[in-house]
N, C-alpha and C. Protein backbone atom coordinates (compact mmCIF):
# COMPACT_ATOMS: atom_id res chain seq x y z
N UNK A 1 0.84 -1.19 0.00
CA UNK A 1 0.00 0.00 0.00
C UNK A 1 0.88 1.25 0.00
N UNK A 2 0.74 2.07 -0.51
CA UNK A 2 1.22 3.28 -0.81
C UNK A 2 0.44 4.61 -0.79
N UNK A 3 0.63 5.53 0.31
CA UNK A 3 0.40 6.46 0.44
C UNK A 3 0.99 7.75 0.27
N UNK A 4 0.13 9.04 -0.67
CA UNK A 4 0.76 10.15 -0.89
C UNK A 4 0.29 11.60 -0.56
N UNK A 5 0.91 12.12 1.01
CA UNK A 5 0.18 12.93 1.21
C UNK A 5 0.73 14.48 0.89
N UNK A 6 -0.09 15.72 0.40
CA UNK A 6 0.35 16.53 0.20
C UNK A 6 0.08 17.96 1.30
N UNK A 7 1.41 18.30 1.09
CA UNK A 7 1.45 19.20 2.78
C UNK A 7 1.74 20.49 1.99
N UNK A 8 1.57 21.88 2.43
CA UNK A 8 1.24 23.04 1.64
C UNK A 8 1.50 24.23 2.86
N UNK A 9 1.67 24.05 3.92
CA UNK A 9 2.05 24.44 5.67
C UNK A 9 3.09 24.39 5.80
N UNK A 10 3.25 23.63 7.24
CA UNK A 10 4.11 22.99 8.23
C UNK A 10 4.87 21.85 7.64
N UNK A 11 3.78 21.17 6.96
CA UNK A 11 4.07 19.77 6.52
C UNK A 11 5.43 20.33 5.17
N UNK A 12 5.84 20.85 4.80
CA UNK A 12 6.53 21.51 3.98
C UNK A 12 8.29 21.67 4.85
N UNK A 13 8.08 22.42 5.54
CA UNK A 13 9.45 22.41 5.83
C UNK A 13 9.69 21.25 7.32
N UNK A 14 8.42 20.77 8.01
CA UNK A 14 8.50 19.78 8.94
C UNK A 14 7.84 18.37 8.70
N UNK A 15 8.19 17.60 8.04
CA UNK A 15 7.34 16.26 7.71
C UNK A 15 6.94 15.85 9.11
N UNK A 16 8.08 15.94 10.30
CA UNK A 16 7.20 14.99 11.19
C UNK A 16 7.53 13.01 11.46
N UNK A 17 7.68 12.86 9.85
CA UNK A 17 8.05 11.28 9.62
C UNK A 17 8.54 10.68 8.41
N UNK A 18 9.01 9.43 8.62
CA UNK A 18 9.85 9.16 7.75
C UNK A 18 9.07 8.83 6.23
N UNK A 19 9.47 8.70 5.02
CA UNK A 19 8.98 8.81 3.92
C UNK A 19 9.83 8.38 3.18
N UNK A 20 9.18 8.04 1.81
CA UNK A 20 10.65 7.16 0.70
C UNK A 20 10.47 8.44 -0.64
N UNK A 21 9.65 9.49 -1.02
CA UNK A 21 10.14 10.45 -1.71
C UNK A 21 9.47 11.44 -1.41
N UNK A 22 10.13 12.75 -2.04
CA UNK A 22 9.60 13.53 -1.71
C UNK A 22 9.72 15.01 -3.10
N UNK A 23 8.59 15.62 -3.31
CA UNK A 23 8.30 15.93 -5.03
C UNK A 23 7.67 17.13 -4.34
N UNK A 24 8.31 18.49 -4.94
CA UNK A 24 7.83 19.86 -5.50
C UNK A 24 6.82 19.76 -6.42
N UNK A 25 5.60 20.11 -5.93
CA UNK A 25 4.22 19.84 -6.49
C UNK A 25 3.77 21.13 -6.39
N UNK A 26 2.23 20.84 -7.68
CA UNK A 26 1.32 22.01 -6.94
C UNK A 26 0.48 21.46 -7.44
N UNK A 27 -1.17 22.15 -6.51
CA UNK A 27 -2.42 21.64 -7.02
C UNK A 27 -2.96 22.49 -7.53
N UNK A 28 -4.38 22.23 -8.34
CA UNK A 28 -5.09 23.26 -9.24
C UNK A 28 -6.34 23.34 -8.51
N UNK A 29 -6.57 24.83 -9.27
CA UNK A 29 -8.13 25.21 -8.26
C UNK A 29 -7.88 25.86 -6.86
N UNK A 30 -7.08 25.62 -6.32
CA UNK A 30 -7.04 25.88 -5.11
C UNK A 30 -5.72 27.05 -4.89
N UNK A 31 -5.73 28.13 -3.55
CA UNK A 31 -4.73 29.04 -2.83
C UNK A 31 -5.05 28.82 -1.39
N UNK A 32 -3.57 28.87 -1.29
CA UNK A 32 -3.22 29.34 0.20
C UNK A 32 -3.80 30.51 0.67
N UNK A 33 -4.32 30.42 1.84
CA UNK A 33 -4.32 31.58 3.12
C UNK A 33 -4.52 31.07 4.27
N UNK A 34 -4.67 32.22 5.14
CA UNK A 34 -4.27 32.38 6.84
C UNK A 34 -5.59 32.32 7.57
N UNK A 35 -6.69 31.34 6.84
CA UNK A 35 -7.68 31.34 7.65
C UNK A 35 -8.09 30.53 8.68
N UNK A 36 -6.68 29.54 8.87
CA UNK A 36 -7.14 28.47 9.89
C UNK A 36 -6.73 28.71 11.53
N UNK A 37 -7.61 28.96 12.10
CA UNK A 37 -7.59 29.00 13.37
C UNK A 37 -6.55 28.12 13.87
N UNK A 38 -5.44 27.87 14.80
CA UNK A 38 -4.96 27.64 15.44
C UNK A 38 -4.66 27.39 17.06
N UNK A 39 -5.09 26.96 18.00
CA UNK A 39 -5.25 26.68 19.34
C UNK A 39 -4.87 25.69 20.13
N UNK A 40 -4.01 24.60 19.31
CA UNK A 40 -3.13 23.85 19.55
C UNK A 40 -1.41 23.87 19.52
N UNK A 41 -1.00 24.70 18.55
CA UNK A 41 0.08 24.32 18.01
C UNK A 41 0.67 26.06 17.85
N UNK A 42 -0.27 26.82 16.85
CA UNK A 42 0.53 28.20 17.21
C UNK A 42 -0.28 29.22 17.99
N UNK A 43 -1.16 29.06 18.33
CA UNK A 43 -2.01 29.86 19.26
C UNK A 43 -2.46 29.10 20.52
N UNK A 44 -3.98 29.61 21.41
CA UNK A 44 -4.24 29.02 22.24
C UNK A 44 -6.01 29.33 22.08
N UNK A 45 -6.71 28.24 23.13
CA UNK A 45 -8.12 29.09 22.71
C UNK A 45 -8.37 30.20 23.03
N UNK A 46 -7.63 30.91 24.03
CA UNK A 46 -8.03 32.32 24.51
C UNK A 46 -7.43 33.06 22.97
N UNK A 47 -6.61 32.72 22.49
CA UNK A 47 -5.89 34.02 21.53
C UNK A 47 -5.27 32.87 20.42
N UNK A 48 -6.02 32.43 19.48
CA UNK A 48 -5.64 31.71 18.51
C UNK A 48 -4.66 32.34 17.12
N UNK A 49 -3.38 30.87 17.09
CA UNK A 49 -3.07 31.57 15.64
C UNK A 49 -3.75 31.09 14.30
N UNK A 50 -2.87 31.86 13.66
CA UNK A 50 -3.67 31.60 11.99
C UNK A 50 -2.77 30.44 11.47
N UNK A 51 -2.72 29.70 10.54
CA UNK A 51 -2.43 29.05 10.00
C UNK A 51 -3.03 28.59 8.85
N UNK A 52 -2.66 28.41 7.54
CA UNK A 52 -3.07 27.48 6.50
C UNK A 52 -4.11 26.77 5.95
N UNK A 53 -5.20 27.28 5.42
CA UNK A 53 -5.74 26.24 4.96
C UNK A 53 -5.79 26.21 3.29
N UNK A 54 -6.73 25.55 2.32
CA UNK A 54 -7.00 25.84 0.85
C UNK A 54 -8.20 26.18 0.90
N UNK A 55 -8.60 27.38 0.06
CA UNK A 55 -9.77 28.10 -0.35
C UNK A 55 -9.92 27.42 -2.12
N UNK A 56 -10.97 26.82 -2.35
CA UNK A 56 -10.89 26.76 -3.83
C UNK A 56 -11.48 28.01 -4.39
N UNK A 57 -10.26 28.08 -5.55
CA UNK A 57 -10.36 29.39 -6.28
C UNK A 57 -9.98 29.16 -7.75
N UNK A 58 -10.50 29.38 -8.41
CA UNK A 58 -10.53 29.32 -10.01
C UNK A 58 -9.09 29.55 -11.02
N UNK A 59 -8.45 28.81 -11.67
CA UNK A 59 -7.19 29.35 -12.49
C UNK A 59 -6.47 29.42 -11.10
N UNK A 60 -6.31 29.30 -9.98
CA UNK A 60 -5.18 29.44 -8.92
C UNK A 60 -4.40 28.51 -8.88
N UNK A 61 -3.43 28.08 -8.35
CA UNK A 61 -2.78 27.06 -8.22
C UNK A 61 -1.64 27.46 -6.60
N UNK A 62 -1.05 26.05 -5.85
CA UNK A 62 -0.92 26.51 -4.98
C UNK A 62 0.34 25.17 -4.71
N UNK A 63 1.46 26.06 -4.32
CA UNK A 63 2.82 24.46 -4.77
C UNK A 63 3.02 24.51 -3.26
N UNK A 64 3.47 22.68 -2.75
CA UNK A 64 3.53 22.30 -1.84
C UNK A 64 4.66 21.11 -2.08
N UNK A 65 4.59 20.32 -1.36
CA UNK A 65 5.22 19.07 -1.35
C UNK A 65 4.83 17.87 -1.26
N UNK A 66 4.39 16.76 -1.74
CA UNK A 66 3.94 15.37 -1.84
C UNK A 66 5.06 14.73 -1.07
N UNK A 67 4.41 14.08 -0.43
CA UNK A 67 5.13 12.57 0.32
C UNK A 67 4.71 11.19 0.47
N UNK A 68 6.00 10.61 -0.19
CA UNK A 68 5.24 9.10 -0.32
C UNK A 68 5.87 8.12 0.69
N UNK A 69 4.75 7.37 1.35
CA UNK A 69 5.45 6.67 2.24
C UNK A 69 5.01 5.29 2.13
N UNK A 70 5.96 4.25 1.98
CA UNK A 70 5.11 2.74 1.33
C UNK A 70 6.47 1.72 1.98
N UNK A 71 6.62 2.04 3.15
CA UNK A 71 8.16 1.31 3.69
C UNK A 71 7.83 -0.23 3.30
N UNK A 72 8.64 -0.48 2.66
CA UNK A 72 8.95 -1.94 1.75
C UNK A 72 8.50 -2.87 2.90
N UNK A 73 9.36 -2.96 4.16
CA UNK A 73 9.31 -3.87 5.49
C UNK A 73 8.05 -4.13 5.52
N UNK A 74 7.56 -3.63 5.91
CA UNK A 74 5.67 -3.63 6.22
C UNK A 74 5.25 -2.63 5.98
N UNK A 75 4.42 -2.06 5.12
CA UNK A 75 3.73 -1.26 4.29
C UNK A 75 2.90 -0.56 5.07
N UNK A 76 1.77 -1.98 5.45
CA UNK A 76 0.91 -1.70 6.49
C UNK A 76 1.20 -0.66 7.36
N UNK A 77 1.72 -1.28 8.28
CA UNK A 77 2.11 -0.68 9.91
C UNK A 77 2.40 0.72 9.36
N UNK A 78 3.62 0.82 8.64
CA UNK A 78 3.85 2.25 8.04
C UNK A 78 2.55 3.93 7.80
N UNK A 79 1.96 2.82 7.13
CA UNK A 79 0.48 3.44 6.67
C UNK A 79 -0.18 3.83 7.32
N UNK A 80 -0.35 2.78 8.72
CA UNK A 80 -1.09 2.98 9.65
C UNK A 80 -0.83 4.02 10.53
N UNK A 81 0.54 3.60 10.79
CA UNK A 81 1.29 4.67 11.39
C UNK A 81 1.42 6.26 11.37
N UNK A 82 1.43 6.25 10.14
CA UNK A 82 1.36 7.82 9.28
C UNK A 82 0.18 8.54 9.24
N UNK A 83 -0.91 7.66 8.86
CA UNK A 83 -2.44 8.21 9.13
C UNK A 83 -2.63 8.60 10.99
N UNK A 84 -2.34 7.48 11.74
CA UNK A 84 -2.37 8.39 13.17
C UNK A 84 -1.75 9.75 13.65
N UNK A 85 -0.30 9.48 12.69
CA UNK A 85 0.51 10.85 12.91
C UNK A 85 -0.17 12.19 12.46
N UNK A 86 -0.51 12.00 11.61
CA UNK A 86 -0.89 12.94 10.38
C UNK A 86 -2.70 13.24 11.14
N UNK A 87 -3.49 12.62 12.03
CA UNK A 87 -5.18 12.58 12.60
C UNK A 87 -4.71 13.11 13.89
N UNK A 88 -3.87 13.18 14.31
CA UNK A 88 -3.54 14.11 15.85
C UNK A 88 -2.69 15.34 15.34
N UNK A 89 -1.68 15.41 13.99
CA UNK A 89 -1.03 16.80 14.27
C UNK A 89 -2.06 17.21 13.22
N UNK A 90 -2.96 17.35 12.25
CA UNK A 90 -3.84 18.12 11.42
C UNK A 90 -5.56 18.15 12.51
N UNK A 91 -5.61 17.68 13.54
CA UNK A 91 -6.97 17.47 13.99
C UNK A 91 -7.62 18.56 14.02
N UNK A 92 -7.25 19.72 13.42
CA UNK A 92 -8.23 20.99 13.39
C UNK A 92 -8.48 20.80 12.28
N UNK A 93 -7.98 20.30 11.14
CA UNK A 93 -8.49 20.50 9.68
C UNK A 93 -9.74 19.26 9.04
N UNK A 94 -11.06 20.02 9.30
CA UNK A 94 -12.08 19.08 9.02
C UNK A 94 -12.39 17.74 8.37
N UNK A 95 -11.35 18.50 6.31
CA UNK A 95 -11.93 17.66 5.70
C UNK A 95 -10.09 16.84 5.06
N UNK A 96 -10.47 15.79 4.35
CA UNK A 96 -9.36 15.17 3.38
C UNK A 96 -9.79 15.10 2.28
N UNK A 97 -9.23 16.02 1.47
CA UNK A 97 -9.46 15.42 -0.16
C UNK A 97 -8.39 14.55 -0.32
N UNK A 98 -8.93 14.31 -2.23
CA UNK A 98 -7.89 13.35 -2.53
C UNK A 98 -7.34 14.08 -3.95
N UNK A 99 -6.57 14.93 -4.22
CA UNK A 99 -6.46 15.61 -5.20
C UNK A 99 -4.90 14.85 -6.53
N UNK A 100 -5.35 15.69 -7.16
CA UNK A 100 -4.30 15.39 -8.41
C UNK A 100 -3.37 16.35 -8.09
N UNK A 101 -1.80 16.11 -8.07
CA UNK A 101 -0.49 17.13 -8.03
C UNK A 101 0.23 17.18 -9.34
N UNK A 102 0.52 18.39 -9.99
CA UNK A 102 1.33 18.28 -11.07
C UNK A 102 2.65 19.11 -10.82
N UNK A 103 3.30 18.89 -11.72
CA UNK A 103 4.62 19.30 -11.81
C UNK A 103 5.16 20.88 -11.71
N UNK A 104 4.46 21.49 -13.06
CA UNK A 104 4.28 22.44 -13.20
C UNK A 104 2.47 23.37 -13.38
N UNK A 105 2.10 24.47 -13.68
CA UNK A 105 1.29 24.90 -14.08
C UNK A 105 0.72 25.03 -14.91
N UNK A 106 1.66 24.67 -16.17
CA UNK A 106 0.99 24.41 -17.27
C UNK A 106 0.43 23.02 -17.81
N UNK A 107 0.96 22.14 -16.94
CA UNK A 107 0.77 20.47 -17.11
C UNK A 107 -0.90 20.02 -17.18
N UNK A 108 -0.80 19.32 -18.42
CA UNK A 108 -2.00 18.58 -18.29
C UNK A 108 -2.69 17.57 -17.16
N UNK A 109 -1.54 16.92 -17.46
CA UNK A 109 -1.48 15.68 -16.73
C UNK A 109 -0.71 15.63 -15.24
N UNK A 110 -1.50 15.06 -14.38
CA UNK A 110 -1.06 14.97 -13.54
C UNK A 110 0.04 13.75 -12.69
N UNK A 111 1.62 14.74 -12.42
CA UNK A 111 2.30 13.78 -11.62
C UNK A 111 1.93 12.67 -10.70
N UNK A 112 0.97 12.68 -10.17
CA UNK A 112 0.43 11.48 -9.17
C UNK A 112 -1.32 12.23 -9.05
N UNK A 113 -2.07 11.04 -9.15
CA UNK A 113 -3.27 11.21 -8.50
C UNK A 113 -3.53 10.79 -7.12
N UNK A 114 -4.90 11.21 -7.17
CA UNK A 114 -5.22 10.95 -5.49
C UNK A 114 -4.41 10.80 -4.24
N UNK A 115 -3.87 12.25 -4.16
CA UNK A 115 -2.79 12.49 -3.23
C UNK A 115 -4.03 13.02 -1.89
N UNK A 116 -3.50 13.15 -0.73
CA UNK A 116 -4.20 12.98 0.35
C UNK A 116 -3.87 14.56 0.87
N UNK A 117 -5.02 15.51 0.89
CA UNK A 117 -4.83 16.44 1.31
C UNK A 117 -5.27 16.78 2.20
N UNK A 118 -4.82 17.77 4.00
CA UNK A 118 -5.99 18.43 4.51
C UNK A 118 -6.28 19.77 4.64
N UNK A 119 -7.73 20.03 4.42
CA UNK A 119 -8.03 20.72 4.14
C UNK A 119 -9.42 21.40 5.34
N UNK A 120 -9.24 22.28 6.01
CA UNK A 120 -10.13 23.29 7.35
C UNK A 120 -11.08 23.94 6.04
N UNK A 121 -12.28 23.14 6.31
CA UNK A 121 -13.62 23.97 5.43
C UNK A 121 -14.05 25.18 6.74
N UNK A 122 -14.65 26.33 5.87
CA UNK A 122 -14.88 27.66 6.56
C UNK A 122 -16.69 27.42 7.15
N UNK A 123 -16.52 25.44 7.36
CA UNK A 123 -18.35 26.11 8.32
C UNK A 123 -18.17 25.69 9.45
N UNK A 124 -18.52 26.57 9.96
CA UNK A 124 -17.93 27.04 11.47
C UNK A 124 -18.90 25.67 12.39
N UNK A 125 -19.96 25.05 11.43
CA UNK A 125 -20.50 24.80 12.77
C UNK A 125 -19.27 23.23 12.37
N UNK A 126 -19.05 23.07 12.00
CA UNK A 126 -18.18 21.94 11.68
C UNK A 126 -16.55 21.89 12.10
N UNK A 127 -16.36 23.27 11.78
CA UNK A 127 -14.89 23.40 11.93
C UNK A 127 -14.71 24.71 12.79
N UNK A 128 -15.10 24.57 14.10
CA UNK A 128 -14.85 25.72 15.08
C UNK A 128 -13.40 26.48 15.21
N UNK A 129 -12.75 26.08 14.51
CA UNK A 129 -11.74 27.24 14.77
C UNK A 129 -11.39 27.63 13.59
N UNK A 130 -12.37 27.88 12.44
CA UNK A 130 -11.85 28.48 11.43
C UNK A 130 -12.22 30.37 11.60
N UNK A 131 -11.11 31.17 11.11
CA UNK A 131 -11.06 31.78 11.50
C UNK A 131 -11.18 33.06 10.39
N UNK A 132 -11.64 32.66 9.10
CA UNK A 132 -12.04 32.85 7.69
C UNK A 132 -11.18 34.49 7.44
N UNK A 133 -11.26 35.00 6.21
CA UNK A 133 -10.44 36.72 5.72
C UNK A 133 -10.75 37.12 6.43
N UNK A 134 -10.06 38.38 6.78
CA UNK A 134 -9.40 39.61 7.63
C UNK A 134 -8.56 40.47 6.26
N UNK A 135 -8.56 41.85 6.87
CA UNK A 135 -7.48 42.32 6.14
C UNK A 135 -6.15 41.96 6.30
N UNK A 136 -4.70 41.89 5.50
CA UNK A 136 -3.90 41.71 5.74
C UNK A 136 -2.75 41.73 7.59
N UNK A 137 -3.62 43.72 7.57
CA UNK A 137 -2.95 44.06 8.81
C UNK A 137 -3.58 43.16 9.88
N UNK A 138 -4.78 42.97 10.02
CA UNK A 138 -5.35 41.99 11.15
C UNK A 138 -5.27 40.79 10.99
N UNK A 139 -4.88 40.05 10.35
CA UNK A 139 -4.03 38.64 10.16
C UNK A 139 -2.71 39.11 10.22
N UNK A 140 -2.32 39.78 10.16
CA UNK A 140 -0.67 40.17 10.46
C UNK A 140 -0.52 40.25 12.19
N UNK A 141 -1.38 41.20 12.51
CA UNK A 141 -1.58 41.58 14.11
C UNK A 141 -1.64 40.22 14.92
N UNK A 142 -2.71 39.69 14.59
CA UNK A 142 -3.18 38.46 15.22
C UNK A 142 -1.94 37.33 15.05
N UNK A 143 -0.76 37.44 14.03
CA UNK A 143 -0.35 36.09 14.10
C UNK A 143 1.20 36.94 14.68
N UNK A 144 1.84 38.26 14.89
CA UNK A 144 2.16 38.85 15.91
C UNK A 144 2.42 38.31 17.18
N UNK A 145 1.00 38.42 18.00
CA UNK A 145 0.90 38.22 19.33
C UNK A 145 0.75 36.78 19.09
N UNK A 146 0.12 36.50 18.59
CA UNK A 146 0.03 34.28 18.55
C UNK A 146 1.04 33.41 19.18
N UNK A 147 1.02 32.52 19.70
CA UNK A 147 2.07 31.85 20.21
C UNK A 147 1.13 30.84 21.13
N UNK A 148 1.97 29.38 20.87
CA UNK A 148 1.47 28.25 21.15
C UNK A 148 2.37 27.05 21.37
N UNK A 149 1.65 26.06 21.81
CA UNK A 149 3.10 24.65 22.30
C UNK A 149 3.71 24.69 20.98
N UNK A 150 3.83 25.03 19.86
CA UNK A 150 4.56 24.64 19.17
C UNK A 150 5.37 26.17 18.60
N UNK A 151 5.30 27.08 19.15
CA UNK A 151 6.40 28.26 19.04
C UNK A 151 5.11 29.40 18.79
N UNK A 152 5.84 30.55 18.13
CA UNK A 152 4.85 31.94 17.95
C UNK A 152 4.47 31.90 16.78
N UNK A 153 3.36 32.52 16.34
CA UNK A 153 2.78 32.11 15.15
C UNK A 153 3.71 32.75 13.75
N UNK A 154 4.35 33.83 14.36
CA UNK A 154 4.79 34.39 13.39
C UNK A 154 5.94 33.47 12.63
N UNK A 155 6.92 32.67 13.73
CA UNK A 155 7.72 31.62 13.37
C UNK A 155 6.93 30.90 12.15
N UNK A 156 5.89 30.50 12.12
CA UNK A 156 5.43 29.50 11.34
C UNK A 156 4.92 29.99 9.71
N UNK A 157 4.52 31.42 10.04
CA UNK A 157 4.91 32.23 8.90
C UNK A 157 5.64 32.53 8.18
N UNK A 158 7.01 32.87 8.69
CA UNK A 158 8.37 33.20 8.39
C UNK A 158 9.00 31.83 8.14
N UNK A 159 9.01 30.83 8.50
CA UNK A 159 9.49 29.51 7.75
C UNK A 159 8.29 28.91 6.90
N UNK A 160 7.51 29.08 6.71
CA UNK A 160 6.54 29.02 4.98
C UNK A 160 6.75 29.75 4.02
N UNK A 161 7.45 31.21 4.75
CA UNK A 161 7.65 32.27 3.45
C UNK A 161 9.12 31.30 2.91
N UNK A 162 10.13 31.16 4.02
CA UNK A 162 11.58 30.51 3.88
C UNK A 162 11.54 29.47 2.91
N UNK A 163 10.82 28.24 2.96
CA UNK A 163 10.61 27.35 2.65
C UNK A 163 10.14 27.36 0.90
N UNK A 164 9.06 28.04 1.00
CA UNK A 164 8.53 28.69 -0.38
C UNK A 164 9.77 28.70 -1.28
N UNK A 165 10.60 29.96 -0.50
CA UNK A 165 11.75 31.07 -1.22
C UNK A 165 12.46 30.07 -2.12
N UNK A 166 12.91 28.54 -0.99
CA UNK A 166 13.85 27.98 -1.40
C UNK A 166 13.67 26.99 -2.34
N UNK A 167 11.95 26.57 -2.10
CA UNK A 167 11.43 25.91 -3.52
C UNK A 167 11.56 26.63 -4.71
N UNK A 168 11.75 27.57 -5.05
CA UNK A 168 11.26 29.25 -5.79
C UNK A 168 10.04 29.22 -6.09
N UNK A 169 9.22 29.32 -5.11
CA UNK A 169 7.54 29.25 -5.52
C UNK A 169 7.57 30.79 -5.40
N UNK A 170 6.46 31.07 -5.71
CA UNK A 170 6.09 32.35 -4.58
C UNK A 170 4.63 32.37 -4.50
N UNK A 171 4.07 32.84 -3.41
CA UNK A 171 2.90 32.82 -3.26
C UNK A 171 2.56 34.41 -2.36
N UNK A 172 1.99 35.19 -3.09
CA UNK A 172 1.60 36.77 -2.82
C UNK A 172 0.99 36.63 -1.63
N UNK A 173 0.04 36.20 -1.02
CA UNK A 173 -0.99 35.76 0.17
C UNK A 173 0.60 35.95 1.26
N UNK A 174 1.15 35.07 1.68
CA UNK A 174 2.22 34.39 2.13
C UNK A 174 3.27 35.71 2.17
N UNK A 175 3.63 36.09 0.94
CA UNK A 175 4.54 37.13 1.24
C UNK A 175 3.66 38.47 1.57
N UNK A 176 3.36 38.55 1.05
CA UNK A 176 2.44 40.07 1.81
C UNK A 176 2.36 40.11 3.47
N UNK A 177 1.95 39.05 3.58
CA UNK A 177 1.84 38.45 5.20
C UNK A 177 3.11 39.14 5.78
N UNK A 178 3.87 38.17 5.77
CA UNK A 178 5.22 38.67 5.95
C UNK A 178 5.56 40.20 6.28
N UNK A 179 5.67 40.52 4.99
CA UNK A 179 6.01 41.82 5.17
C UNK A 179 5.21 42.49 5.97
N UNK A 180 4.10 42.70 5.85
CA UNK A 180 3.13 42.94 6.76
C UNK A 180 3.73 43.07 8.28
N UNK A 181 3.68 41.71 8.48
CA UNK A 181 4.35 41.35 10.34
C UNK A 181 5.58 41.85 10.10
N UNK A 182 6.86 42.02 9.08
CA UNK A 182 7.95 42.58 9.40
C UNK A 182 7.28 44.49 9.61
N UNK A 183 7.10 44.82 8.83
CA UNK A 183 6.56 46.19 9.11
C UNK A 183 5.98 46.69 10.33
N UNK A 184 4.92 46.04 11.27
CA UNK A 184 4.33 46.28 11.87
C UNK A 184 5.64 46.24 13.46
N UNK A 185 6.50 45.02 13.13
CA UNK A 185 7.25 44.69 14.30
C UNK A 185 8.17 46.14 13.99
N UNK A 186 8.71 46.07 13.05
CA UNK A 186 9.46 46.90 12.76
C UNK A 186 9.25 48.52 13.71
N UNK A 187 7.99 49.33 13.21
CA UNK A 187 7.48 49.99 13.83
C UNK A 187 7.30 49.89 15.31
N UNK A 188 6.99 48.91 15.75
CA UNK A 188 7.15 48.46 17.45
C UNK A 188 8.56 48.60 17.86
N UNK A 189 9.49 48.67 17.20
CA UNK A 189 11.10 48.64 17.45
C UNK A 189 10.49 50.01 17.73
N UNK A 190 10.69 50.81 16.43
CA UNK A 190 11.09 52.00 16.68
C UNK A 190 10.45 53.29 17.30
N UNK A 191 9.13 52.38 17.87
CA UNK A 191 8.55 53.31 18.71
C UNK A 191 9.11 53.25 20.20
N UNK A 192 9.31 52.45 19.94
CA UNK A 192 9.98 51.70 21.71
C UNK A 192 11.36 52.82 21.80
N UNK A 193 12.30 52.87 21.00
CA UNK A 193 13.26 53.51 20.85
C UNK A 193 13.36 54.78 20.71
């Protein structure tokens, strides 16, 4: 059995677990943004961060990383293994598709099908910590102050923009962000001073 899941986040510069390849992808239809509530990992429930989810959006496209994991030894266990890993660190994100990844943007055809995605749908009564658009500056603000067992939210920003850079993707959502929170901190320097 062979499983291929595609990570577009965290799962990008932190797999988490072991895997036998690993492929610069992107999917169609779909963009990144900062609408997923966070209260585990970079926020808390009193003061949640933002994080990642996919909005489907028309002609968009949105590059991530595929991982395949099918350990020869026992397949199984592997599989099994990976799906538990993957149902406790994504447990805010509602749904799993199963999408097609291609190479590039102009590709017909797709590098691998039915790759395993997750994906935080925006209905609240389903997915309580989604945390849907804001303007830039108030998703900037909010992921600022954010901070959770797994570091400050802004960290998790700033290594997605990193990560991106070094794939050479770019994704405007993502960098705007950025700059955004560098600007705003920035200004906090120099008022302080």
């Amino acid at each position: 059995m062979v499983l291929w899941v595609f990570g577009y986040g965290s799962l990008i510069w932190k797999a988490g677990f072991e895997y036998d390849d690993r492929q610069v992808c992107l999917i169609k239809g779909y963009r990144r943004v900062f609408y997923q509530g966070s209260t585990d990992h970079r926020g808390t429930p009193e003061y949640p961060g933002r994080t990642v989810t996919l909005e489907p959006a028309e002609g968009e496209i949105c590059w991530g990383v595929a991982y395949k994991v099918s350990n020869e030894e026992d397949k199984q266990i592997a599989v099994t293994q990976l799906a538990f890993h993957l149902e406790v660190r994504e447990k805010q994100y509602d749904n799993k598709a199963y999408l097609d990844v291609y190479a590039e943007p102009m590709a017909t055809t797709p590098v691998i099908s039915g790759v395993m995605v997750y994906i935080a749908s925006p209905d609240k009564k389903l997915n309580r910590n989604y945390l849907g658009p804001a303007s830039v500056e108030e998703i900037a603000k909010q992921i600022i102050n954010a901070k959770g067992p797994s570091g400050p939210n802004r960290e998790y920003l700033f290594q997605l923009e990193q990560a991106l850079i070094q794939m050479g993707c770019e994704d405007k959502h993502v960098i705007d962000l950025a700059n955004e929170v560098r600007r705003i901190l920035l200004e906090e320097v120099s008022t302080v001073s």
